[in-house]
Each structure stands twice: as structure tokens, then as C-alpha cells.
Protein backbone atom coordinates (compact mmCIF):
# COMPACT_ATOMS: atom_id res chain seq x y z
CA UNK A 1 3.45 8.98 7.43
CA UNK A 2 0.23 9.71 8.65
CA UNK A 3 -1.88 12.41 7.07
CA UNK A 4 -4.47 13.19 9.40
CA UNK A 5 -7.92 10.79 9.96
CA UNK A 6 -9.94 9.67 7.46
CA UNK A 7 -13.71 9.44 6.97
CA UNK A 8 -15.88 8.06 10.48
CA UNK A 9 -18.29 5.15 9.81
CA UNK A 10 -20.82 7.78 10.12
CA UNK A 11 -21.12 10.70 7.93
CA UNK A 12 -23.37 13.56 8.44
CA UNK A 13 -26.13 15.09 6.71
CA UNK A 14 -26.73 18.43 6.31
CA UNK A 15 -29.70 18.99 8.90
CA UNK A 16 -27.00 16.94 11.33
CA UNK A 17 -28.15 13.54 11.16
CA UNK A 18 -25.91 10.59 11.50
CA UNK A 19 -25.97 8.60 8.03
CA UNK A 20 -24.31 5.02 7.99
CA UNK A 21 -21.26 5.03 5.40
CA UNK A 22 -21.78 3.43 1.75
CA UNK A 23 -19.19 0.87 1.35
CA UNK A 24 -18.90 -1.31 -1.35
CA UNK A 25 -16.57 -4.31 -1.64
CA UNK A 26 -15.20 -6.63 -4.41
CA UNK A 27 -14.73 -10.27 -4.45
CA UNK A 28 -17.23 -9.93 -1.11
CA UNK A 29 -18.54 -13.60 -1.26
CA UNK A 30 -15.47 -15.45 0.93
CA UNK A 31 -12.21 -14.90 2.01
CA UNK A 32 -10.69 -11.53 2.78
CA UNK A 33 -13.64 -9.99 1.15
CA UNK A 34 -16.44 -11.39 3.39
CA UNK A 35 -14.14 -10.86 6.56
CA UNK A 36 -14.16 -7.27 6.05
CA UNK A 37 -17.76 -7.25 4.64
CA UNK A 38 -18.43 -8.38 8.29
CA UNK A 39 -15.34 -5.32 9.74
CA UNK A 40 -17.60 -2.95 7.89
CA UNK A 41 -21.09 -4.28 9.17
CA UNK A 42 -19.77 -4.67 12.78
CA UNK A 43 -19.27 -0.46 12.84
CA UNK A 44 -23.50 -0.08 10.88
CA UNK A 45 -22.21 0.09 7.43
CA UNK A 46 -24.59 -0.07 4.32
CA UNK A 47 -22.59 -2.72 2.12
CA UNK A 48 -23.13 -3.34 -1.68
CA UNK A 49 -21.60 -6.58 -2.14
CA UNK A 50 -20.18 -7.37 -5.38
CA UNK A 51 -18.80 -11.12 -6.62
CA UNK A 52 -19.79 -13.57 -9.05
CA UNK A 53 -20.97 -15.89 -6.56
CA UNK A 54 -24.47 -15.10 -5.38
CA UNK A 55 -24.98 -17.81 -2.71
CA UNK A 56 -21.88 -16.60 -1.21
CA UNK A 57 -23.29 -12.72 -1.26
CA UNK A 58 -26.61 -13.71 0.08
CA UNK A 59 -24.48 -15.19 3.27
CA UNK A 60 -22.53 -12.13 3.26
CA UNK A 61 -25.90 -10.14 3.13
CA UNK A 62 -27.25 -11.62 6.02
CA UNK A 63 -23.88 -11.52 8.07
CA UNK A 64 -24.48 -7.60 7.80
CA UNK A 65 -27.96 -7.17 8.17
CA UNK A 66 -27.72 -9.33 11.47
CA UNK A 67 -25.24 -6.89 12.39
CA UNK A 68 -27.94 -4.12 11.99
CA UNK A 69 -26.64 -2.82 8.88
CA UNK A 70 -28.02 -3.15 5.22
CA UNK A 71 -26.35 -4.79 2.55
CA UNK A 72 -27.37 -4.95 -1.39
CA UNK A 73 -26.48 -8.38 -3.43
CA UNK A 74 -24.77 -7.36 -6.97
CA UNK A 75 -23.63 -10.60 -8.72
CA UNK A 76 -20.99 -8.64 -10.86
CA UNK A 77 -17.94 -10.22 -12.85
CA UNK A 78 -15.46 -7.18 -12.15
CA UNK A 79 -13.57 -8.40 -15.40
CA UNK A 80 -16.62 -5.93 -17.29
CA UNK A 81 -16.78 -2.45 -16.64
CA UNK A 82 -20.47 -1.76 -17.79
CA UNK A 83 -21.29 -4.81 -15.13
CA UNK A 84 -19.01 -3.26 -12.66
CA UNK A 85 -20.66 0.50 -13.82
CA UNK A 86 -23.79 -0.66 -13.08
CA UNK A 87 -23.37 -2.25 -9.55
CA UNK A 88 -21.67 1.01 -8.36
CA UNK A 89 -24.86 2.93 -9.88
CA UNK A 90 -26.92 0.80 -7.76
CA UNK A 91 -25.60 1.36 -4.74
CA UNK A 92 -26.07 4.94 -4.94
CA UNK A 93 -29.32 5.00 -6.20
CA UNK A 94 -30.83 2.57 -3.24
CA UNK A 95 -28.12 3.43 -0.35
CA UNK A 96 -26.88 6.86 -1.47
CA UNK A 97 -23.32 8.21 -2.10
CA UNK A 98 -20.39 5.87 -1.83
CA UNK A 99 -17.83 6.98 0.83
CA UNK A 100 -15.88 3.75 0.29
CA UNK A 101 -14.60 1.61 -2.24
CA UNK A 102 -12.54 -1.73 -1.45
CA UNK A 103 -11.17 -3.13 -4.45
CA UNK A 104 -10.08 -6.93 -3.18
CA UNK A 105 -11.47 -9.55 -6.42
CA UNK A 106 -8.95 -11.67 -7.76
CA UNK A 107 -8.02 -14.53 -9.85
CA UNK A 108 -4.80 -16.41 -9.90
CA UNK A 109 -3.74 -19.61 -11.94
CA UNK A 110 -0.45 -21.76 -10.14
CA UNK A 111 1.60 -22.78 -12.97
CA UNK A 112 4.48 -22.74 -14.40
CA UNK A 113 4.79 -19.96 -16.97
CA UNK A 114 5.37 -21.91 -20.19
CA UNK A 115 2.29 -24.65 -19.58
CA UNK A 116 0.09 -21.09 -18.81
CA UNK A 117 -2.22 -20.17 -21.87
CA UNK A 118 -3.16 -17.24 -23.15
CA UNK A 119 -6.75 -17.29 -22.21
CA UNK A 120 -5.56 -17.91 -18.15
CA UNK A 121 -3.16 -14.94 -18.65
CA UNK A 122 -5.94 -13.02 -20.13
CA UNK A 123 -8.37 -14.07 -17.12
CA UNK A 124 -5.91 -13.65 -14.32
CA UNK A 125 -5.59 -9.54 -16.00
CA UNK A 126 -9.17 -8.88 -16.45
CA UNK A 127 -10.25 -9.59 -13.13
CA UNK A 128 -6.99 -8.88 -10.57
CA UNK A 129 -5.48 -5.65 -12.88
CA UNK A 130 -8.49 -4.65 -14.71
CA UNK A 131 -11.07 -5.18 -12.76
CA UNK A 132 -9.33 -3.02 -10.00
CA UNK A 133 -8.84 -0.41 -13.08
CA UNK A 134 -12.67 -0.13 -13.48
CA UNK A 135 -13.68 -0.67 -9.73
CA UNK A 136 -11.45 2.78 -9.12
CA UNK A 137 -12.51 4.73 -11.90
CA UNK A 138 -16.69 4.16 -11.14
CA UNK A 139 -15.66 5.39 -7.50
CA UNK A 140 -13.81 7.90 -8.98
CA UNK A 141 -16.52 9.18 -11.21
CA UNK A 142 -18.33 9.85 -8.38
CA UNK A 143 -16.30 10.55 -5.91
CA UNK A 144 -14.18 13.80 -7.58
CA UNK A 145 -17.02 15.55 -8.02
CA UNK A 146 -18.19 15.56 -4.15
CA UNK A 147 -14.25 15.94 -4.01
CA UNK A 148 -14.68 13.34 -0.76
CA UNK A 149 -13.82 8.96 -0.56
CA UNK A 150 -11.67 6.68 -0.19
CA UNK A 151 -10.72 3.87 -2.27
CA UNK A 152 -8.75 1.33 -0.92
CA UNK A 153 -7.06 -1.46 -2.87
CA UNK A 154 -6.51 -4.67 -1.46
CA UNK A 155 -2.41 -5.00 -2.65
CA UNK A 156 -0.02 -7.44 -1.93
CA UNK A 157 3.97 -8.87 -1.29
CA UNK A 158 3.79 -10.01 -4.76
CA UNK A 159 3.66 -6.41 -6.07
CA UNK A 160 6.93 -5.74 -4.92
CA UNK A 161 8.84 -8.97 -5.14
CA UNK A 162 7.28 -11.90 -8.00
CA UNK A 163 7.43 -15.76 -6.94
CA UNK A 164 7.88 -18.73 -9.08
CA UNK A 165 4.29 -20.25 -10.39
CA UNK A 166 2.52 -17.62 -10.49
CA UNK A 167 3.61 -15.13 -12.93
CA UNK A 168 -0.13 -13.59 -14.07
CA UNK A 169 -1.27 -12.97 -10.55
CA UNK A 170 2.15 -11.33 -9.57
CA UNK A 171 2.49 -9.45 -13.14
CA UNK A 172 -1.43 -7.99 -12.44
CA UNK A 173 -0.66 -7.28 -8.80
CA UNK A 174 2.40 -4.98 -9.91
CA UNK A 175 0.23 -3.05 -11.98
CA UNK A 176 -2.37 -2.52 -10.27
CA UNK A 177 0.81 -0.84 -8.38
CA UNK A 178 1.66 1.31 -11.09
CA UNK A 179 -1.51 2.22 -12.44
CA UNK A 180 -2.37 3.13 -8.53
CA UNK A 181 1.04 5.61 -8.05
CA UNK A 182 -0.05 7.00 -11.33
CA UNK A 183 -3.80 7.53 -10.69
CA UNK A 184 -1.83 8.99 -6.97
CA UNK A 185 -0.31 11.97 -8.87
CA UNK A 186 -2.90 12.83 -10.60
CA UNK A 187 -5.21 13.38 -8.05
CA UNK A 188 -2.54 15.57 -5.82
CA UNK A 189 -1.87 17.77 -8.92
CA UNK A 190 -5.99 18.20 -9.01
CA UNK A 191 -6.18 19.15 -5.27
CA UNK A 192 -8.73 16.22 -4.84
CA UNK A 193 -9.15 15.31 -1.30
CA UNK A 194 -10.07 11.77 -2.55
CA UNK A 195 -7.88 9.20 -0.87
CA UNK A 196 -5.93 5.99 -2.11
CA UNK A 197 -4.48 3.69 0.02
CA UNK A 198 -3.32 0.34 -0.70
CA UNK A 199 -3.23 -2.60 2.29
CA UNK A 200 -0.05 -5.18 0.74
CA UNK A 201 -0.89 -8.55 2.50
CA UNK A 202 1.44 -11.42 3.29
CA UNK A 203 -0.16 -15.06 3.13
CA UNK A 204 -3.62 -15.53 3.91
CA UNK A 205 -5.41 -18.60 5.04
CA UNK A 206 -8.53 -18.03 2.44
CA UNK A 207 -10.33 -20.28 0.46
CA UNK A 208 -8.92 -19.31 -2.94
CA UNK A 209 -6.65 -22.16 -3.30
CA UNK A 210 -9.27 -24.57 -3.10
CA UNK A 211 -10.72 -22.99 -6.30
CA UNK A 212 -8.21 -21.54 -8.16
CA UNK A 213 -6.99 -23.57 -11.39
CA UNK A 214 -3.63 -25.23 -10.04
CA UNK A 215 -0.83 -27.60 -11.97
CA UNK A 216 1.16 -28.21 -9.15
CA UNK A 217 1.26 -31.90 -8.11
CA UNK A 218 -0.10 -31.50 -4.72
CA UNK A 219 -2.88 -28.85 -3.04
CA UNK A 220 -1.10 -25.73 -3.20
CA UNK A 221 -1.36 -23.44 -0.05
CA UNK A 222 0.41 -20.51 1.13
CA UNK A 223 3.85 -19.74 2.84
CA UNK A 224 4.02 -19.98 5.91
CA UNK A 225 3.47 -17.44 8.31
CA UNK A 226 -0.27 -17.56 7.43
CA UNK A 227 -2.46 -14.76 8.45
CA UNK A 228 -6.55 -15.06 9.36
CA UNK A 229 -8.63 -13.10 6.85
CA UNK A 230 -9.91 -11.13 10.13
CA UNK A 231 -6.53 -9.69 10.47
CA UNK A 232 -6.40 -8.15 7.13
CA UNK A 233 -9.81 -7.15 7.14
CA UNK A 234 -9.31 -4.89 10.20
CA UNK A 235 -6.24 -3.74 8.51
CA UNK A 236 -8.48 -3.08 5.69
CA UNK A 237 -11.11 -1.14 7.57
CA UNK A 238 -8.20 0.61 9.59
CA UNK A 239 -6.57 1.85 6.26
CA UNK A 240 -10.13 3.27 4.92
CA UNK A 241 -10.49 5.85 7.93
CA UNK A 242 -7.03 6.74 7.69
CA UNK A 243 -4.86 8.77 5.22
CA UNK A 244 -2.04 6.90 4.70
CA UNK A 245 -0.08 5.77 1.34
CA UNK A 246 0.19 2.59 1.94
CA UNK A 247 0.37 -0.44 4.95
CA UNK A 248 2.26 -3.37 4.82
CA UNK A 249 0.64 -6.67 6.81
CA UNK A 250 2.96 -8.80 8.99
CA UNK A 251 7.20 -9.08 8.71
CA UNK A 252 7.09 -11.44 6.00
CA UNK A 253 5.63 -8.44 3.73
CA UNK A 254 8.03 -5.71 4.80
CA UNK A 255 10.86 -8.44 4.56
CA UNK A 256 9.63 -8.57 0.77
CA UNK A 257 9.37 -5.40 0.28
CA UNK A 258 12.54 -4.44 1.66
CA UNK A 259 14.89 -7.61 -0.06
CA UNK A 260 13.81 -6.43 -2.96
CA UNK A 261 14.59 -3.41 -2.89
CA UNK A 262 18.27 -4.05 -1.68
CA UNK A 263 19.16 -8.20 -3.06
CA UNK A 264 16.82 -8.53 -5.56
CA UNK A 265 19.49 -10.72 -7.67
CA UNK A 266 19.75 -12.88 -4.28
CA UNK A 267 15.93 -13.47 -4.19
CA UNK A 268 16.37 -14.87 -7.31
CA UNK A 269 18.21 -17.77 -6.55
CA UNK A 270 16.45 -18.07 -2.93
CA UNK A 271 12.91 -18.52 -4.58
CA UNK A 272 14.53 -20.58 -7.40
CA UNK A 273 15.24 -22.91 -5.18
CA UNK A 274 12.85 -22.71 -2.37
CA UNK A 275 9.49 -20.64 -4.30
């Protein structure tokens, strides 16, 4: 249900000028990330862009600063929280306070659970659970006390219903669920008008499976019906200046959502045979 708009792309100040919002964005070097780095731009954002890869921020940077915005490079492994700590104190000390936070890094490994080791389970946690885990709570610590923000995490199908191969990503993506309907409750019982919403996608045509460690016998890609990252990203953007719980992407992710919910024993043997 919807609660009401969110935050403008402009905020104001308090002599009445018209400020450009603070975003910052995760994993903002390619895919889903840099299609809504360029969502964001498009409206005058200020962007701190956070990934590991640098040559993909600097694109990213100059995407939004052609777009008339201003955008600050933070090569950050999200898998740290003093590195992710420090990017979100440098956004507010050369843009000003963040308004919103898009938590979208990830890592996956495709394999089949028994060849996966315990470093690529450990990996696949620190960046796509934990790295969401500390990219909230640095918004968080500045957001509750100007009791105003957003943070919006960039979900999934997968955190409702698992596939085979890819156990880690799937096990992170549910709980970044949980922690997220726990964090939820907490914030209502506070009174905090600081929002969480989470965007669950269905397949995306990014580039992460041409990067992503893979033991399948052929080059993996995603199930058909594939979505463009520009679709999710305006979902994205949509979702930050609105207050809703949660939005679902496409059929394919409410048809997840909902077989699970009602045949999950039946998806079993479906995905067994077809996942």
C-alpha cells in the first residue's frame, strides 16, 4: 500500500533554496548500479559512487556530471565496514547530508553446493548480506538523527524462492530479507520517519555473469524473461521517492514470490529438474 510520497530530487534549505539530493549508490561501476547512477543524475542528483572498480566509477562520474550533476569516486570494497564508514563520511563532508542510500553490490559464485568452498561462501556473505548490513547502518547513523532518508535495497526473486547453483547468493539475498523486516520494526517502534524499501528484481541482462566465478559447463546467463538494467533502475529511483514496503519487478518475480508461498514442495521438483 502506498504511504504517502517520498523525498523530491530536490530538498530545501532553510533560507528556501533548492539543494540537489545526496545519493549514494553501491556496486555503481556497471550493471544495475550504473543504470540508476545515470536515473539519479538525469533528475541533478549529487552521486557518491561506491565499487571496487575505479575505471568503471570514473565512467559513471562523468555519465553524471554530463548530466549536470556532481558525482564523487569512492573505490570501496563494501565487504569492510570502516571502508564502507568512510565513503559515506565523505560524501557528507564534500556534498552534504545523504537523503539516499541504494544498497545494490553483490557477489555470486554458480556452483553446485558441495564443489563451493568456504572462502566463496564467505565472499558471496561479506559483500551481498554484509555489505548491505553496513551500507544501512552508516545511512542509518546519520539519517535517525535528522529523523529524514531513505534507504533502498536492491532485493531480489531469490529472497523468496532459492534456485539450484547458487546457494550463497540466494542464502545472502534472504537475509538481507530478514535482517531488513527486522531493522523495519525497529524503526516503527522508534517513530523514525526514515524509510526502507526494498525493489525484488527478476532476471537482469547485466554484466555480472561475465565476471562472476562460474562451474557450470557453458556461459551461464539468466532466465528468461530478461529485463534491461534501465528498467530496474527507474524502478529503483521510483521506489526512493515513494513510501512503500516493498516492489516486485516483472510477473516472473511475483510468480516467485507467490509459488512459494502456496507450492513450495512443487518448486522443488520444478527447479530440480529445470533450475
Amino acid at each position: 500500500m502506498d504511504q504517502g510520497a517520498g523525498s523530491s530530487s530536490k530538498r530545501m534549505t532553510r533560507r528556501g533554496h533548492r539543494q540537489p539530493q545526496i545519493v549514494v549508490i553501491t556496486g555503481a561501476s556497471a550493471g544495475v548500479g550504473r543504470a540508476t547512477v545515470r536515473e539519479f543524475a538525469r533528475e541533478g542528483a549529487w552521486i557518491g559512487l561506491v565499487a571496487r572498480s575505479r575505471d568503471g566509477l570514473e565512467g559513471a562520474r562523468k555519465e553524471v556530471e554530463a548530466a549536470g550533476g556532481r558525482a564523487l569516486v569512492l573505490p570501496t570494497d563494501v565487504a569492510y565496514p570502516d571502508q564502507v564508514e568512510a565513503a559515506a563520511a565523505m560524501v557528507e563532508r564534500r556534498f552534504g547530508p545523504i537523503d539516499v542510500w541504494v544498497n545494490n553490490a553483490m557477489a555470486s559464485v554458480l556452483s553446485p553446493a558441495l564443489k563451493m568452498t568456504a572462502e566463496e561462501y564467505q565472499r558471496v556473505t561479506d559483500v551481498t548480506y554484509l555489505g548491505y548490513v553496513y551500507g544501512t547502518l552508516a545511512a542509518l547513523r546519520r539519517m535517525v538523527p535528522r529523523d529524514a532518508g531513505v534507504i533502498v535495497q536492491v532485493g531480489s526473486a531469490l529472497a523468496y524462492r532459492s534456485i539450484p547453483l547458487q546457494s550463497a547468493y540466494c542464502g545472502a539475498k534472504h537475509a538481507v530479507q530478514g535482517f531488513v523486516d527486522s531493522l523495519r520494526s525497529e524503526l516503527l517502534h522508534d517513530g523514525s520517519r526514515v524509510h526502507i524499501t526494498t525493489v525484488q528484481l527478476p532476471a537482469v541482462n547485466t554484466p555480472q555473469f561475465d565476471w562472476i566465478k562460474s562451474r557450470m559447463p557453458c556461459h551461464p546467463q539468466p532466465v528468461p524473461p530478461i529485463y534491461q538494467p534501465e528498467v530496474i533502475a527507474r524502478a529503483i529511483f521510483w521506489a526512493s521517492r515513494h513510501r512503500r514496503r516493498e516492489i516486485s519487478i516483472g510477473l516472473p518475480t511475483v510468480k516467485a514470490i507467490v509459488g512459494q508461498k502456496f507450492i513450495p514442495g512443487l518448486l522443488d521438483y520444478y527447479l530440480a529438474w529445470k533450475g
